[in-house]
N, C-alpha and C. Protein backbone atom coordinates (compact mmCIF):
# COMPACT_ATOMS: atom_id res chain seq x y z
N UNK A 1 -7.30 -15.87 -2.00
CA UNK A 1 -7.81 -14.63 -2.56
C UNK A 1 -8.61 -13.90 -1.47
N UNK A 2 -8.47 -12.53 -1.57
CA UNK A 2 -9.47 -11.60 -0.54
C UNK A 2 -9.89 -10.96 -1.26
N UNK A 3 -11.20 -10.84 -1.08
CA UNK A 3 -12.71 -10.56 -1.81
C UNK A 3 -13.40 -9.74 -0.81
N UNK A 4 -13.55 -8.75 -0.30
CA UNK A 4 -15.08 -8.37 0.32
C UNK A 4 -15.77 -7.18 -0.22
N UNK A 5 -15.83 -7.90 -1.17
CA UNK A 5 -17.10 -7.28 -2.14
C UNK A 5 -16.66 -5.87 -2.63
N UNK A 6 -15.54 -5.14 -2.47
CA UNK A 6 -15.86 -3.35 -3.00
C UNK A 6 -15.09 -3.56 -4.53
N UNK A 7 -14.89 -4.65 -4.73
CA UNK A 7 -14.87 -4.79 -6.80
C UNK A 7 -12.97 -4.88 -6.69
N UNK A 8 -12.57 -4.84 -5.73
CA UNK A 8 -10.96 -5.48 -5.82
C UNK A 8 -11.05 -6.63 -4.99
N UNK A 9 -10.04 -7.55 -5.88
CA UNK A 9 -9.45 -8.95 -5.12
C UNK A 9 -8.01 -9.12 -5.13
N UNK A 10 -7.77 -9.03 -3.80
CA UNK A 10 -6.46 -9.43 -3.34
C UNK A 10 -5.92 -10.58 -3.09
N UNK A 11 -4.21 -10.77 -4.23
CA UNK A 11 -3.80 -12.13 -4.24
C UNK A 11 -2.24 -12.33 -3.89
N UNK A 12 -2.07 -13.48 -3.55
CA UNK A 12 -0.54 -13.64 -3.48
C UNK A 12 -0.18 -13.96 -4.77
N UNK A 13 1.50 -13.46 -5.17
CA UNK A 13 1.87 -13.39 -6.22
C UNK A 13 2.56 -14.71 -6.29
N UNK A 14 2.34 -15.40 -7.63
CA UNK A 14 3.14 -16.35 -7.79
C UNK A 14 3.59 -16.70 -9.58
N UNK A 15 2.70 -15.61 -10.12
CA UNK A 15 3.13 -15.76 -11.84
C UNK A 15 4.19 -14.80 -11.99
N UNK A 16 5.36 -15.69 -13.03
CA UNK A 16 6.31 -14.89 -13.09
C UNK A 16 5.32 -13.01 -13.91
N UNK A 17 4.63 -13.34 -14.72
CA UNK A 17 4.38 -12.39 -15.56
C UNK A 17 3.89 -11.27 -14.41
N UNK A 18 3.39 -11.74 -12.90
CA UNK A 18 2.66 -11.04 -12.20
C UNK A 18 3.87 -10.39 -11.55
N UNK A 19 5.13 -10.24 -11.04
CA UNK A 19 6.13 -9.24 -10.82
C UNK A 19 6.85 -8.93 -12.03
N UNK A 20 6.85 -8.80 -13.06
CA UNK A 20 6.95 -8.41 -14.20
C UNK A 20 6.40 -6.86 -14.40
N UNK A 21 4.64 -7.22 -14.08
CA UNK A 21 3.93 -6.25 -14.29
C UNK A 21 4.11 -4.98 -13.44
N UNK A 22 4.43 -5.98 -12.05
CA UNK A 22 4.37 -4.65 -11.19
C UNK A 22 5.85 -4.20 -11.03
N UNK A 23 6.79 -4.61 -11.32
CA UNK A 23 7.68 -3.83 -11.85
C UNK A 23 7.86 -2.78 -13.09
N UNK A 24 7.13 -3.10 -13.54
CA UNK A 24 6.91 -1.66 -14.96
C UNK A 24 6.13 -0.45 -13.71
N UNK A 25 5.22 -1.26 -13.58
CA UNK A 25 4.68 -0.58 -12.60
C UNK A 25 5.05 0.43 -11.76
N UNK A 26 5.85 -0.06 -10.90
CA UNK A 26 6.43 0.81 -10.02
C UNK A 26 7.58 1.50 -10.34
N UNK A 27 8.23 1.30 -11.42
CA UNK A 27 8.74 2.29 -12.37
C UNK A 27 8.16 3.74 -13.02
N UNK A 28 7.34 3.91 -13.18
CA UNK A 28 6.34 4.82 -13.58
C UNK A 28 6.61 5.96 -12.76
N UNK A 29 6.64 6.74 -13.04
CA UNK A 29 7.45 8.29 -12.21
C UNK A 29 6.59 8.82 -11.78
N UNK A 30 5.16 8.62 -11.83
CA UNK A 30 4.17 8.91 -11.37
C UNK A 30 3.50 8.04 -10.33
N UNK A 31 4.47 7.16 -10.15
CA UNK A 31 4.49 6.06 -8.94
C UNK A 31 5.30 6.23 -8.04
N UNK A 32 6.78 6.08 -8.55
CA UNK A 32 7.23 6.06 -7.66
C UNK A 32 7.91 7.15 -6.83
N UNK A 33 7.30 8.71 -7.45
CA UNK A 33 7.88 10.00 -6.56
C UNK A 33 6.87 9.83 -5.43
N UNK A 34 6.01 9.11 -5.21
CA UNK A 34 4.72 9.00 -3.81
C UNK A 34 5.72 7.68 -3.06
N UNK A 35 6.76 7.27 -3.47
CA UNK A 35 7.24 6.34 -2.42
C UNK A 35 8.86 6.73 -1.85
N UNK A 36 9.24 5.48 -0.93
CA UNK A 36 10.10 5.82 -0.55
C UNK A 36 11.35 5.35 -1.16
N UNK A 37 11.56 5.10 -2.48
CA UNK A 37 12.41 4.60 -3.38
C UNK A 37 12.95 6.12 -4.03
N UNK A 38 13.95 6.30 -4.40
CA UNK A 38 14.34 7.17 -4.83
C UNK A 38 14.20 8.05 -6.16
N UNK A 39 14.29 6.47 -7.53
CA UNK A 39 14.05 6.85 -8.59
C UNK A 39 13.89 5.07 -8.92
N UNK A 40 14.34 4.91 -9.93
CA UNK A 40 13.32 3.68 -10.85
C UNK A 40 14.56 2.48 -10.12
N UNK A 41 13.91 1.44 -10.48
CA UNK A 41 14.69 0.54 -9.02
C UNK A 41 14.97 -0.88 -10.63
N UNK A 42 16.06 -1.30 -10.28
CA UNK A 42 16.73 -2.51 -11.19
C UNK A 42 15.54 -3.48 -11.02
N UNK A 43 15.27 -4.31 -12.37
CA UNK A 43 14.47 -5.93 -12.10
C UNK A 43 14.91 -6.40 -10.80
N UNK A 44 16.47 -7.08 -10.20
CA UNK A 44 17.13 -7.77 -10.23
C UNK A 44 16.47 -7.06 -8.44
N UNK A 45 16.19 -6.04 -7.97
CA UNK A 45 16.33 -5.30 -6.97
C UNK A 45 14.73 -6.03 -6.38
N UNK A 46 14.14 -5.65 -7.47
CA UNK A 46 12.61 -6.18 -7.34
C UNK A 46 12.79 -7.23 -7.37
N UNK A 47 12.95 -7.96 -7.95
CA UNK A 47 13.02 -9.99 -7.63
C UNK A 47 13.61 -9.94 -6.01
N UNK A 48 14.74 -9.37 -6.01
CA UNK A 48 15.02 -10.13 -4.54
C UNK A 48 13.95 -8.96 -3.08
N UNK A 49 13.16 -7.98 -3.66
CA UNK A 49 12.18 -7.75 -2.46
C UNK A 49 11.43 -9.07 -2.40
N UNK A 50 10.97 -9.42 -3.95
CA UNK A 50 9.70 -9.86 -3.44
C UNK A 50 9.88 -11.17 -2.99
N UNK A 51 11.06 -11.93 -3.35
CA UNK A 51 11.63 -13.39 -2.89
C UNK A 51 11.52 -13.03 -1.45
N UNK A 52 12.01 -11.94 -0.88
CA UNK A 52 12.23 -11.97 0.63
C UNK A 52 10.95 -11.83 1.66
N UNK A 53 10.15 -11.02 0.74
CA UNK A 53 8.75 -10.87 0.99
C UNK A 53 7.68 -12.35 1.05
N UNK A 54 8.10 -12.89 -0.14
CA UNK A 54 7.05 -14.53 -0.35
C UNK A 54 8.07 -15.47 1.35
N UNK A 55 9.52 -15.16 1.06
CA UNK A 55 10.16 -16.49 1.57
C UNK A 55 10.11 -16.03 3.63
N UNK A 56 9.49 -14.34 3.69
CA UNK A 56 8.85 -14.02 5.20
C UNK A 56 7.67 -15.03 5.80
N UNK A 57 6.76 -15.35 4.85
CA UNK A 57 5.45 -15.79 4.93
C UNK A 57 4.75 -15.20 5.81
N UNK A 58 4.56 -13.57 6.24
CA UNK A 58 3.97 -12.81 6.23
C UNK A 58 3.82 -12.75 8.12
N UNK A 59 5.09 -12.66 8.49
CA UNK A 59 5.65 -12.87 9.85
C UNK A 59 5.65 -10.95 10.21
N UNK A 60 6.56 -10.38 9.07
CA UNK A 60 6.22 -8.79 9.18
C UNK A 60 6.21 -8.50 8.01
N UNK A 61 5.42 -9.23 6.55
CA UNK A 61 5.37 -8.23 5.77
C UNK A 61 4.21 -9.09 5.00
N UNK A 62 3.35 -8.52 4.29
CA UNK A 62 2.23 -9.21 3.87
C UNK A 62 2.00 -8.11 2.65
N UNK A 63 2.03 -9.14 1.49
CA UNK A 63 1.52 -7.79 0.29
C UNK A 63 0.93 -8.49 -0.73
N UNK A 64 0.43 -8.20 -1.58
CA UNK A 64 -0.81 -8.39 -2.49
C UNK A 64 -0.83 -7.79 -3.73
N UNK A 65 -1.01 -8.42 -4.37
CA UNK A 65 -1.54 -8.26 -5.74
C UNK A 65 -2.98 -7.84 -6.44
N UNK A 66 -3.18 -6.36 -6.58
CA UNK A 66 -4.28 -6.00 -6.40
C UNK A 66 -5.19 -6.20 -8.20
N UNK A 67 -6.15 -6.94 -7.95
CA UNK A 67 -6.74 -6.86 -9.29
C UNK A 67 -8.08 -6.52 -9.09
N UNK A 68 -8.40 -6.08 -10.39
CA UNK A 68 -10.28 -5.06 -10.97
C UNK A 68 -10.14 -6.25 -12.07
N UNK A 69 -11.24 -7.02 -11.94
CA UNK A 69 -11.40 -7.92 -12.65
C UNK A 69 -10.35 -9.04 -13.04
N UNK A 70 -9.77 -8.80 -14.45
CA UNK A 70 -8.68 -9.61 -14.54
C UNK A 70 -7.89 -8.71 -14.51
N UNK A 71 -7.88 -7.31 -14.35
CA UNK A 71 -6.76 -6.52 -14.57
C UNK A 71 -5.80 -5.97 -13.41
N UNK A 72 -4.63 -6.40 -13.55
CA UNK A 72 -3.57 -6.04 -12.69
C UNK A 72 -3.86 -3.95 -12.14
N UNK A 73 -4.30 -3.76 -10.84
CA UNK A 73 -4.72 -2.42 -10.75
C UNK A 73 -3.50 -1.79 -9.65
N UNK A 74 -2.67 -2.99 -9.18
CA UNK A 74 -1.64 -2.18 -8.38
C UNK A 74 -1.65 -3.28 -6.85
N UNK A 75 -0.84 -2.93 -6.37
CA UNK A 75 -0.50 -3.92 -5.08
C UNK A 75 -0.46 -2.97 -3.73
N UNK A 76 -0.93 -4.05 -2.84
CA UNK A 76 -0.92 -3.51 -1.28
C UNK A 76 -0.75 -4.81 -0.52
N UNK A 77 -0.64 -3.80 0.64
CA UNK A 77 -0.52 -4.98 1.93
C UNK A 77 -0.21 -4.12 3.01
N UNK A 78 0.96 -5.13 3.98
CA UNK A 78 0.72 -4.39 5.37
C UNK A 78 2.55 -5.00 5.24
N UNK A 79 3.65 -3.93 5.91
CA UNK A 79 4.70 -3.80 6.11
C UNK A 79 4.65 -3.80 7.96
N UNK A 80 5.87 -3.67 8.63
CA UNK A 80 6.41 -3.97 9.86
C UNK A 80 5.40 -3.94 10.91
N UNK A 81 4.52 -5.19 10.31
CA UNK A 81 3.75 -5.93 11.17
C UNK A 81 4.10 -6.28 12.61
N UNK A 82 3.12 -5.53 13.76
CA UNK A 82 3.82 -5.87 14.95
C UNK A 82 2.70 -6.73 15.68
N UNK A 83 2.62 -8.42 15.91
CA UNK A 83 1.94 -8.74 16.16
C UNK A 83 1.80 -8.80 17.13
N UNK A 84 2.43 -8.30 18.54
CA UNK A 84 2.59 -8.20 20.03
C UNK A 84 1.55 -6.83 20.12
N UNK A 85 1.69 -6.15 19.55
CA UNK A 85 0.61 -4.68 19.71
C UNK A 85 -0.25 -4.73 18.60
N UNK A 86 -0.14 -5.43 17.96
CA UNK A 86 -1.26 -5.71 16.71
C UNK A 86 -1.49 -4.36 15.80
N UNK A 87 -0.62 -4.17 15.16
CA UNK A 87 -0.54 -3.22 14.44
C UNK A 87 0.22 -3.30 13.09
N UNK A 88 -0.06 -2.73 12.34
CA UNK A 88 0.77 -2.51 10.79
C UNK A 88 0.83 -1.19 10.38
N UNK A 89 1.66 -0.99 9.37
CA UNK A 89 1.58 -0.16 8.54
C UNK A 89 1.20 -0.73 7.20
N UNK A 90 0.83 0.10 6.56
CA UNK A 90 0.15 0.07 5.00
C UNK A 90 0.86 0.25 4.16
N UNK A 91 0.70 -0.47 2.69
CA UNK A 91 1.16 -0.02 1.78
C UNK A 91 0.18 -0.12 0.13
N UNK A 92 0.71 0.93 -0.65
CA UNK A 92 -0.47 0.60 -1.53
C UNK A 92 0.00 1.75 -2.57
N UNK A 93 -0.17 1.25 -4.22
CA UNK A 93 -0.05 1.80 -4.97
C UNK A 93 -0.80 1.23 -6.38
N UNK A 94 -1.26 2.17 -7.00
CA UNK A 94 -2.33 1.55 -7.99
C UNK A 94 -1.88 2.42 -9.59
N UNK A 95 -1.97 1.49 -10.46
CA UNK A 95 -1.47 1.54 -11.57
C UNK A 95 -2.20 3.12 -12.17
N UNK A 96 -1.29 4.00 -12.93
CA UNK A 96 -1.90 5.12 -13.36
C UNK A 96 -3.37 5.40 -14.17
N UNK A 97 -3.30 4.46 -14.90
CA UNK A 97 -4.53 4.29 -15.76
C UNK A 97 -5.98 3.96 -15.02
N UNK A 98 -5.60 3.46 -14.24
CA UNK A 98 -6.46 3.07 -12.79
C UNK A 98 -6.86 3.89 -11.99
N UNK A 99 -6.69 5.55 -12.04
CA UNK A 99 -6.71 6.06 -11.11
C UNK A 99 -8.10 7.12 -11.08
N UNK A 100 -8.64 7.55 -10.22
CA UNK A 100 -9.66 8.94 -10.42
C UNK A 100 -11.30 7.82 -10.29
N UNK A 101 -11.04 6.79 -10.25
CA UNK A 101 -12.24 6.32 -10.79
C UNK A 101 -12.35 5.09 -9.20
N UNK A 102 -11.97 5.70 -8.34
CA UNK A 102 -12.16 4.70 -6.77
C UNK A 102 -11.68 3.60 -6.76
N UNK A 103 -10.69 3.22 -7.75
CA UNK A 103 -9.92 1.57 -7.34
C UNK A 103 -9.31 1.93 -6.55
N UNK A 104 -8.34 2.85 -5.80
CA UNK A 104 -7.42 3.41 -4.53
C UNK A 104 -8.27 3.20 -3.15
N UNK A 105 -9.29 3.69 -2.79
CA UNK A 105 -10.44 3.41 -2.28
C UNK A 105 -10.57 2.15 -1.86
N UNK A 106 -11.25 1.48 -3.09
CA UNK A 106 -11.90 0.17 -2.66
C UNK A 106 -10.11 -0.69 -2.59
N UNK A 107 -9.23 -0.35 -3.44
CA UNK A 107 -7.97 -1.62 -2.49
C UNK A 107 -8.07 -1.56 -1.14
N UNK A 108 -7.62 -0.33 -0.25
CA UNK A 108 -7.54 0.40 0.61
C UNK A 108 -8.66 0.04 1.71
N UNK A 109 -10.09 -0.63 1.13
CA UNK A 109 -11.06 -0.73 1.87
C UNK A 109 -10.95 -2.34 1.88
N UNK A 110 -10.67 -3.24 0.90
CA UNK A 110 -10.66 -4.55 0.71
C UNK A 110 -9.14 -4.74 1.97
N UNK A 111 -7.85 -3.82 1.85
CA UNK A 111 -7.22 -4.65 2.64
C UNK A 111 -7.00 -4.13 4.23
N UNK A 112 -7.77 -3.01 4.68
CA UNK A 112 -7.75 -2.58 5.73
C UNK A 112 -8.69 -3.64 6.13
N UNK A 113 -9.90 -4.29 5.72
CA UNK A 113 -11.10 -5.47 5.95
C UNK A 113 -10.19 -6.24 6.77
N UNK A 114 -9.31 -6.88 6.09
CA UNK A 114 -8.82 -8.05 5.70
C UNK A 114 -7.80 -7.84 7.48
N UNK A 115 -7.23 -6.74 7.35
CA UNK A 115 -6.10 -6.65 8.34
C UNK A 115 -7.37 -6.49 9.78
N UNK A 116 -8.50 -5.76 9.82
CA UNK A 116 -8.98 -5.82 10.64
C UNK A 116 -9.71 -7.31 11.55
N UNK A 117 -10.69 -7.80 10.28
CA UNK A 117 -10.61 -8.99 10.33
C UNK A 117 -10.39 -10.25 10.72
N UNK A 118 -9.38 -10.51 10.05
CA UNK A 118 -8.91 -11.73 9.76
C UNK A 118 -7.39 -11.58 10.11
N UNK A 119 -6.42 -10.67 10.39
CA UNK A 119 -5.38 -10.32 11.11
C UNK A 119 -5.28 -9.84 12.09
N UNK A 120 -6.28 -9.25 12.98
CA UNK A 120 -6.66 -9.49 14.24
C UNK A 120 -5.70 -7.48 14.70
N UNK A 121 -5.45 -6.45 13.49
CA UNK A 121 -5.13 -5.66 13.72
C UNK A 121 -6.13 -4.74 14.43
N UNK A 122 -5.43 -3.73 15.75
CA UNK A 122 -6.14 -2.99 15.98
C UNK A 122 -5.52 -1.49 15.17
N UNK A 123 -4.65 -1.64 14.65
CA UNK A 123 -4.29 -0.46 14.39
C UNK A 123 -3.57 0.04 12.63
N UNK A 124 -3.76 0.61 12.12
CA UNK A 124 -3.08 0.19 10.30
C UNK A 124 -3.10 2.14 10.22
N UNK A 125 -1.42 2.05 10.63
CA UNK A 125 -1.31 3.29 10.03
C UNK A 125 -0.36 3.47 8.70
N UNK A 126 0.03 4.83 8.41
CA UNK A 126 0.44 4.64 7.22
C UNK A 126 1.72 6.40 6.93
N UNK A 127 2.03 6.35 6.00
CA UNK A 127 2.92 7.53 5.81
C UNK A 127 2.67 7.92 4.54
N UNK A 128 2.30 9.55 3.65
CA UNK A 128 2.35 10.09 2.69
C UNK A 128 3.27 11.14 2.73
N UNK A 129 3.91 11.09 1.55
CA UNK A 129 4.80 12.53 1.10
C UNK A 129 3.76 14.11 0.97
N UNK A 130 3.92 15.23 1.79
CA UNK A 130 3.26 16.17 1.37
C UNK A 130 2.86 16.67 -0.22
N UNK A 131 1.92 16.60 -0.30
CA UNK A 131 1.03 16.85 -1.87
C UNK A 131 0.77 15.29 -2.54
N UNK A 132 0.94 14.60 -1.95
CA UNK A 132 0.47 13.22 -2.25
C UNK A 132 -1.41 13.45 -2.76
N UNK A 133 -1.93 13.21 -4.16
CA UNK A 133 -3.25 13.09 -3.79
C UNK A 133 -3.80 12.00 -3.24
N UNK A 134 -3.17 11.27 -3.02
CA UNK A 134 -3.84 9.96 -2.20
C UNK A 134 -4.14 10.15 -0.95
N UNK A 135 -3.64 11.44 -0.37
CA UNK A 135 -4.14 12.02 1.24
C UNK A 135 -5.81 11.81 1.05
N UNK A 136 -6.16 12.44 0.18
CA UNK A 136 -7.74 12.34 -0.01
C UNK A 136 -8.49 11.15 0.17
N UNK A 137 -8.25 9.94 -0.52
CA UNK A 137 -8.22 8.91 -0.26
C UNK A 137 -8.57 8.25 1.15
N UNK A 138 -7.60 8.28 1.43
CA UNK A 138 -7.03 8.41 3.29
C UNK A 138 -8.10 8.96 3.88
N UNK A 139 -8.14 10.22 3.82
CA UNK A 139 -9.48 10.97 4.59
C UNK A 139 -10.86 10.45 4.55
N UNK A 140 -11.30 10.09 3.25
CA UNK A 140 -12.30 9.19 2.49
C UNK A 140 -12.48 7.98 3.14
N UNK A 141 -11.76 6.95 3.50
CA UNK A 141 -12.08 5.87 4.23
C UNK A 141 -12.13 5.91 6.00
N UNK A 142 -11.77 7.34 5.92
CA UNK A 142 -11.83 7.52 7.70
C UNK A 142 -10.80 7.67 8.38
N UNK A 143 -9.58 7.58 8.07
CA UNK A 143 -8.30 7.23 8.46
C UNK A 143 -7.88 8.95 9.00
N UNK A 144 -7.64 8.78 10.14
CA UNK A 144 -7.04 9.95 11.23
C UNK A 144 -6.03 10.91 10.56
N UNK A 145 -5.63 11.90 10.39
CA UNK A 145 -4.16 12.73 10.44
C UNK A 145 -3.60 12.80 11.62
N UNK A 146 -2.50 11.95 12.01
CA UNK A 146 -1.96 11.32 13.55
C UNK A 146 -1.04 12.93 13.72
N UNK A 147 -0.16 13.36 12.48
CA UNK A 147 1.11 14.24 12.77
C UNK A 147 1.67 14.28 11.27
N UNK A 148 2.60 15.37 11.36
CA UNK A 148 3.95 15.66 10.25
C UNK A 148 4.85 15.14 11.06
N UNK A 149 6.04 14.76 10.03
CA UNK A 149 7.29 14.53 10.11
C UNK A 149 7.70 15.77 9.37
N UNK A 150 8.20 16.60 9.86
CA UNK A 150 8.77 18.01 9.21
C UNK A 150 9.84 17.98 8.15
N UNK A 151 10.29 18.28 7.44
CA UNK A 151 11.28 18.45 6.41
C UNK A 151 12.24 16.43 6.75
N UNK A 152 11.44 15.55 6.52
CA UNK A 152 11.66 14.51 6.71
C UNK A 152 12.71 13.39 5.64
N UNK A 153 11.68 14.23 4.62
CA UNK A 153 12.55 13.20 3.29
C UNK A 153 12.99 14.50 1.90
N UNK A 154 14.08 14.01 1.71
CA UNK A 154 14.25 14.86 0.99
C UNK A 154 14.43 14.54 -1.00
N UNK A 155 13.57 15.29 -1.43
CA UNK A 155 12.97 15.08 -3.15
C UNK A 155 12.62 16.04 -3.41
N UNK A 156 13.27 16.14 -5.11
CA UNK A 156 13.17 17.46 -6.07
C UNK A 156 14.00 18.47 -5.54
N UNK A 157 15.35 18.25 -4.84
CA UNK A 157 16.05 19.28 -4.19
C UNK A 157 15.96 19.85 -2.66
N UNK A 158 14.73 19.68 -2.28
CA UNK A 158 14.09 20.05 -1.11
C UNK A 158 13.58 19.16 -0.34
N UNK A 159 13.88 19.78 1.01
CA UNK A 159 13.00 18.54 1.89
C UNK A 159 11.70 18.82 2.35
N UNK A 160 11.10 17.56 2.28
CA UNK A 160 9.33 17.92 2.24
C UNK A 160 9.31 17.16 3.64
N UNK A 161 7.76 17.55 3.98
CA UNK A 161 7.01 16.91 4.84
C UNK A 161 6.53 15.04 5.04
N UNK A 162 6.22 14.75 5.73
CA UNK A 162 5.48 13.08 5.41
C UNK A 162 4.58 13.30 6.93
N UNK A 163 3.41 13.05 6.10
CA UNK A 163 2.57 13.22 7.10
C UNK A 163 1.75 11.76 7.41
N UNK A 164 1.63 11.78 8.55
CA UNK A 164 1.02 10.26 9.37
C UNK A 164 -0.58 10.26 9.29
N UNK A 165 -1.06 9.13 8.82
CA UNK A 165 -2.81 8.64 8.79
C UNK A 165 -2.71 7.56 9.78
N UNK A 166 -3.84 7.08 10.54
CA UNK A 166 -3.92 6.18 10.95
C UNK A 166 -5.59 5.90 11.16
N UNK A 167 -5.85 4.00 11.64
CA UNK A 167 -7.02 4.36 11.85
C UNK A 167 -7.27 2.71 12.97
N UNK A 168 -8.11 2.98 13.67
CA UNK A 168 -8.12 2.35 14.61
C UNK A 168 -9.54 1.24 14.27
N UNK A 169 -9.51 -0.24 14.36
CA UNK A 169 -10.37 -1.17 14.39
C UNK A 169 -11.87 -0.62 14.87
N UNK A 170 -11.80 -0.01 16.34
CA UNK A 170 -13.02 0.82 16.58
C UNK A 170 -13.37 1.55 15.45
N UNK A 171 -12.85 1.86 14.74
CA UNK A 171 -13.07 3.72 13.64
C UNK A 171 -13.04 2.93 12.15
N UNK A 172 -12.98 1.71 12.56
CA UNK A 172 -13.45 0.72 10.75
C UNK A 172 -14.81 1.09 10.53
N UNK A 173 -15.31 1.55 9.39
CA UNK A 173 -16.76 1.17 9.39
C UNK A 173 -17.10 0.71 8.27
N UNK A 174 -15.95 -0.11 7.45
CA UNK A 174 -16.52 -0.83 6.49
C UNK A 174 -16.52 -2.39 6.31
């Protein structure tokens, strides 16, 4: 479990009921138009990420099970982990009901800790879809605006922007 104190604890998943959840989860259309999935993704699609994800053991992909007490609040971690330059990218999404009230925040602050830390990262950047409110977020814990990717991905007919955060071990200050 990862604990440093901002009221989320991060876990590895191992109850069936616990990818269950976050598959409803990330179903939620209010989830998953902020990712890079298209539209709502099969059980069968999700079982074999996360088998491939547990059976990596966190060589380039490390993710978490984010809970507020006992309550399932959404999952993060760190994707194409490069441990030769010590760097990751981020990932992170938090259940709707969960939202407005700083659990995005404190995940975000519990697992950037963790990657700084105790993963020995100097670097944890990340990618948002333009109008994402989680940019705010981002800005909030300190995290840089590196660049756009211009008409990059394309959703709702049109192609939007994805703009780059990053933030450097020096520029942690939590």
């Amino acid at each position: 479990m990862i604990d440093y104190g901002f009221g989320i604890k991060l876990e590895t998943m191992a109850e069936s009921e616990d990818f269950e959840a976050l598959f409803h989860m990330r179903n939620k259309p209010e989830i998953w138009k902020w990712c890079r999935q298209v539209g709502p993704i099969h059980f069968d699609h999700h079982m074999d990420y996360w088998t491939k994800v547990c059976e990596n053991d966190g060589k380039d992909t490390r993710m978490y099970l984010a809970r507020n007490g006992t309550k399932i609040a959404g999952c993060a971690g760190f994707t194409s982990i490069d441990h030769i330059n010590s760097r990751a990218e981020f990932s992170c999404y938090v259940d709707t009901d969960m939202r407005g009230i700083g659990i995005g925040a404190a995940v975000l602050k519990t697992l950037f800790s963790f990657g700084f830390k105790m993963l020995n990262f100097n670097s944890i950047w990340g990618e948002s879809f333009d109008g994402n409110p989680a940019m705010k977020i981002f800005d909030k814990i300190g995290m840089t605006r590196e660049g756009v990717r211009r008409q990059f991905y394309f959703r709702d007919g049109a192609f939007i922007d994805a703009h780059l955060f990053g933030i450097l071990r020096s520029e942690w200050k939590f």
